[in-house]
C-alpha atoms as a PDB file:
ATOM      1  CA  UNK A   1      11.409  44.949  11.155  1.00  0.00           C
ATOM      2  CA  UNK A   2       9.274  42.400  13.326  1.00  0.00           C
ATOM      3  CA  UNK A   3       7.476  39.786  11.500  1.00  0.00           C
ATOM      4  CA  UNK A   4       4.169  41.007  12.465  1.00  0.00           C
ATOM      5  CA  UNK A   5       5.169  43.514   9.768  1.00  0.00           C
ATOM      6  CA  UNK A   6       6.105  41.219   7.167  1.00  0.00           C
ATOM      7  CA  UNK A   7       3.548  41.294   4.148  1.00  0.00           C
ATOM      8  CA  UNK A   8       2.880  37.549   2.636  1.00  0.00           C
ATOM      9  CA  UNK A   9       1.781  36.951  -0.473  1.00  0.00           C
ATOM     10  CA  UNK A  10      -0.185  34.189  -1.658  1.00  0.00           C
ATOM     11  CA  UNK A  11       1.638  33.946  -5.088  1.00  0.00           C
ATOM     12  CA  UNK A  12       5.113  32.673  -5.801  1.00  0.00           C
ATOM     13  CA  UNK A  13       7.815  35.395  -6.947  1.00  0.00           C
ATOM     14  CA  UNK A  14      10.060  34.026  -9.072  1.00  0.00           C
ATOM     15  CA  UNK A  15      10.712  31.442 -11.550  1.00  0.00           C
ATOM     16  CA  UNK A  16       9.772  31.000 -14.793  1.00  0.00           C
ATOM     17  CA  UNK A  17       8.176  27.398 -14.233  1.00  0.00           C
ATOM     18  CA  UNK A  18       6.789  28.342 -10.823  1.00  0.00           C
ATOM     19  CA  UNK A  19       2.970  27.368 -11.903  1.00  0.00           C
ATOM     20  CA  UNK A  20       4.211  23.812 -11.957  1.00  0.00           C
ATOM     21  CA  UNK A  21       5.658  24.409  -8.323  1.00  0.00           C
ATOM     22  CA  UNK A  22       3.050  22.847  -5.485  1.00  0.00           C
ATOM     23  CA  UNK A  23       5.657  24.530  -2.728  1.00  0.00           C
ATOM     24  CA  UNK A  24       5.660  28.409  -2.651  1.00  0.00           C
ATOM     25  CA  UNK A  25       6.244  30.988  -0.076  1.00  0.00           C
ATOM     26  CA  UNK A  26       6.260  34.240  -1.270  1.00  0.00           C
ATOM     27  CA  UNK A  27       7.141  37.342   1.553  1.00  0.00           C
ATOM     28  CA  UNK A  28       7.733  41.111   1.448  1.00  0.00           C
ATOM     29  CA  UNK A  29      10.503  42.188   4.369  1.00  0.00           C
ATOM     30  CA  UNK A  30      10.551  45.908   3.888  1.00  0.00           C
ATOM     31  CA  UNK A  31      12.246  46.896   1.030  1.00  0.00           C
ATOM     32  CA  UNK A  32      13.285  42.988  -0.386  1.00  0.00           C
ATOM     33  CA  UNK A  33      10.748  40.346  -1.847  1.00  0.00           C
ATOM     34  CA  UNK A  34      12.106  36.705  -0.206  1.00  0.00           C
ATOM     35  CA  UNK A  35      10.375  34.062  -2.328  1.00  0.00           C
ATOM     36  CA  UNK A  36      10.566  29.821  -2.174  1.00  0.00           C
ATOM     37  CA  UNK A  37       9.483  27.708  -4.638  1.00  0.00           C
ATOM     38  CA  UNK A  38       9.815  23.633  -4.922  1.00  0.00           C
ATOM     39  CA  UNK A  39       8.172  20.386  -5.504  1.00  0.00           C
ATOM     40  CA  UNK A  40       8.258  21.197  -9.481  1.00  0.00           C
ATOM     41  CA  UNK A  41       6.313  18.761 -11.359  1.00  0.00           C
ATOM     42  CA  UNK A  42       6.272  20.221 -14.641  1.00  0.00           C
ATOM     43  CA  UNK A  43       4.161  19.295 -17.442  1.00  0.00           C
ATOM     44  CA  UNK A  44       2.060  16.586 -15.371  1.00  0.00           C
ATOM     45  CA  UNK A  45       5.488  14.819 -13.694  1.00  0.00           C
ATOM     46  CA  UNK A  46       4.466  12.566 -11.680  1.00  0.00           C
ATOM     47  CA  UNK A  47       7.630  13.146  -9.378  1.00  0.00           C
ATOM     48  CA  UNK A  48       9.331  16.324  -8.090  1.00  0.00           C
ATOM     49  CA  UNK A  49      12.528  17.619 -10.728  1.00  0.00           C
ATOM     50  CA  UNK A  50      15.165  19.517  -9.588  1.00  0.00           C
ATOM     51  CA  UNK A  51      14.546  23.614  -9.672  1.00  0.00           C
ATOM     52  CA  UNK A  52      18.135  24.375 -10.220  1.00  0.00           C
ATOM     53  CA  UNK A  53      21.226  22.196  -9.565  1.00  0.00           C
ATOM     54  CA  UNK A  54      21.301  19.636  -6.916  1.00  0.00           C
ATOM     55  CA  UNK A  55      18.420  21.567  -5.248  1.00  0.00           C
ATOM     56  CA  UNK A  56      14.575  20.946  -5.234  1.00  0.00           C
ATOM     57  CA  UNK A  57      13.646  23.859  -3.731  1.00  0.00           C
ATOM     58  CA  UNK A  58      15.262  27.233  -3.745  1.00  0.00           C
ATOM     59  CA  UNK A  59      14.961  30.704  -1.801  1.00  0.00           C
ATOM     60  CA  UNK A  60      15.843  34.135  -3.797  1.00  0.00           C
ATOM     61  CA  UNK A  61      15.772  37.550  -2.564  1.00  0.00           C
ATOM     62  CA  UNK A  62      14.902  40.492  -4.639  1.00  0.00           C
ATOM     63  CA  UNK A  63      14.761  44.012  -4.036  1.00  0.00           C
ATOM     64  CA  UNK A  64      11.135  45.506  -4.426  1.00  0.00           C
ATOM     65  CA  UNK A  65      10.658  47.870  -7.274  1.00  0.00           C
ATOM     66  CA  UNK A  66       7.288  48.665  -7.928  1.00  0.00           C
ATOM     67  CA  UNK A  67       3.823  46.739  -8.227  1.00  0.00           C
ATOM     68  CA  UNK A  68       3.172  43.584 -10.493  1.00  0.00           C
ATOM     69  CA  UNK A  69       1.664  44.563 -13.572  1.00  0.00           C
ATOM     70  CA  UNK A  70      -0.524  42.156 -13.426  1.00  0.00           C
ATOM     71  CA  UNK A  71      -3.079  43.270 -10.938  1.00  0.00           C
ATOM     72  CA  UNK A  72      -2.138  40.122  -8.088  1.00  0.00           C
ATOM     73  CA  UNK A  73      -1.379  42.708  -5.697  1.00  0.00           C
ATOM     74  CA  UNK A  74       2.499  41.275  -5.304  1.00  0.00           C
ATOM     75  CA  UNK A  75       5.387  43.650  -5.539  1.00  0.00           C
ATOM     76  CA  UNK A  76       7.339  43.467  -8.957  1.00  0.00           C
ATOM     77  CA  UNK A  77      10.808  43.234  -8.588  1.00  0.00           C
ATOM     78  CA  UNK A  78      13.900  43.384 -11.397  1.00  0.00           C
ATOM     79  CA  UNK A  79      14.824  39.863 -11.411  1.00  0.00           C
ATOM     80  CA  UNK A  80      18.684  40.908  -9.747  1.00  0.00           C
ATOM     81  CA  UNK A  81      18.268  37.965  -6.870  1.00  0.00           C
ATOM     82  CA  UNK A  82      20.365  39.355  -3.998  1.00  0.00           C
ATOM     83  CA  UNK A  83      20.864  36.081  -1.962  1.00  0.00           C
ATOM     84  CA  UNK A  84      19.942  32.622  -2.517  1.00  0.00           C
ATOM     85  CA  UNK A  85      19.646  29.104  -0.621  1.00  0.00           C
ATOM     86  CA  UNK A  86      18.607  25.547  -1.805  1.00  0.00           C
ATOM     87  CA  UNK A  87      17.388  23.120   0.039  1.00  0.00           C
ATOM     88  CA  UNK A  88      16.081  19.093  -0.694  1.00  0.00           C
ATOM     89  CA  UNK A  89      13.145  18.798   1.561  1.00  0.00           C
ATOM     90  CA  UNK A  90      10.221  20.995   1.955  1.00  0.00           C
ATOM     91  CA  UNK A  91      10.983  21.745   6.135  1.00  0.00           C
ATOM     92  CA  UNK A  92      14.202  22.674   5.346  1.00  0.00           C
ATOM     93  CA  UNK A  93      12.833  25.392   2.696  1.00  0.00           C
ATOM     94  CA  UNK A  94      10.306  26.419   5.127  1.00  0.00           C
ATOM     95  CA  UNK A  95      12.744  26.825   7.416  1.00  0.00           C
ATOM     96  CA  UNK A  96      15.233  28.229   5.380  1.00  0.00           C
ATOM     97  CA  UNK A  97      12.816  30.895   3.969  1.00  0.00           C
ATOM     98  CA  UNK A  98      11.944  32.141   7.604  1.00  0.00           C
ATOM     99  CA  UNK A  99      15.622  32.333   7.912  1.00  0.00           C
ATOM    100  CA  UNK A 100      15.887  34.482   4.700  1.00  0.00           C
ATOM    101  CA  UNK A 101      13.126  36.571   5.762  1.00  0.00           C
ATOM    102  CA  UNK A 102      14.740  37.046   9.174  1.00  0.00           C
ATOM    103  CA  UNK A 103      18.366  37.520   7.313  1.00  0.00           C
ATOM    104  CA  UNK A 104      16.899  40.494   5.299  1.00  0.00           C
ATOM    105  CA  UNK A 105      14.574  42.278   7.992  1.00  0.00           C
ATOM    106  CA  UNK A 106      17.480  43.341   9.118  1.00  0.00           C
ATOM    107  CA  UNK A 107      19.353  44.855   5.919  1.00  0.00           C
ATOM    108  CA  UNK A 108      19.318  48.644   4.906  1.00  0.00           C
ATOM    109  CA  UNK A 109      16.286  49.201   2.976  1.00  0.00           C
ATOM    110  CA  UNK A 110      14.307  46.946   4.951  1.00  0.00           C
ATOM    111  CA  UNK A 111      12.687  49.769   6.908  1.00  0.00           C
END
C-alpha cells in the first residue's frame, strides 16, 4: 500500500486523555489504524506531562474493526494496540508515526 492510499483522519485514535493532547496524528494503512498523540496538558497544564512512562508522545497501532460510533467518520478499533513507539520531541513522533505507517503498509491485512 502506497501512501497516496493512506486515509488520515483529523481526530486522534487512542487515549483516554487525548482531548488534552495539542499533538495528534491519526492514519488508516489498510487494515491497521496508526495513531500519535503528545504534548498532553491536561486539565489547563501549563507544561507538557508525560503520556506514558518516560515518553511524551506515543505511537499505537490497532487493527480496524468497524466504524466509530460516534458519527466522526474514524474507524473504531478494539483497543488490542499491535505495536507501539515513544518518542520526547514532537519531530521525532512525526517521524516516527510515518515510520509506523510505513512499518504496517506492508503487513498482511494491510491490503
Amino acid at each position: 500500500m502506497t501512501p497516496a492510499e493512506w486515509q488520515w483522519y483529523g481526530l486522534p485514535g487512542h487515549f483516554v486523555g487525548a482531548r488534552y493532547c495539542r499533538f495528534h496524528l491519526c492514519t488508516g494503512v489498510g487494515g491497521f489504524l496508526v495513531s500519535t498523540v503528545g504534548s498532553y496538558r491536561p486539565n489547563g497544564a501549563g507544561v507538557d506531562i508525560q503520556v506514558g512512562a518516560d515518553r511524551m508522545y506515543e505511537t499505537m497501532v490497532f487493527r480496524i474493526d468497524g466504524t466509530c460510533d460516534c458519527g466522526c467518520g474514524e474507524p473504531a478499533h478494539s483497543g488490542r494496540e499491535l505495536d507501539m513507539d515513544g518518542y520526547n520531541d514532537a519531530k521525532l513522533a512525526r517521524e516516527g508515526h510515518l515510520a509506523m505507517c510505513q512499518k504496517w503498509s506492508r503487513k498482511r491485512g494491510a491490503a
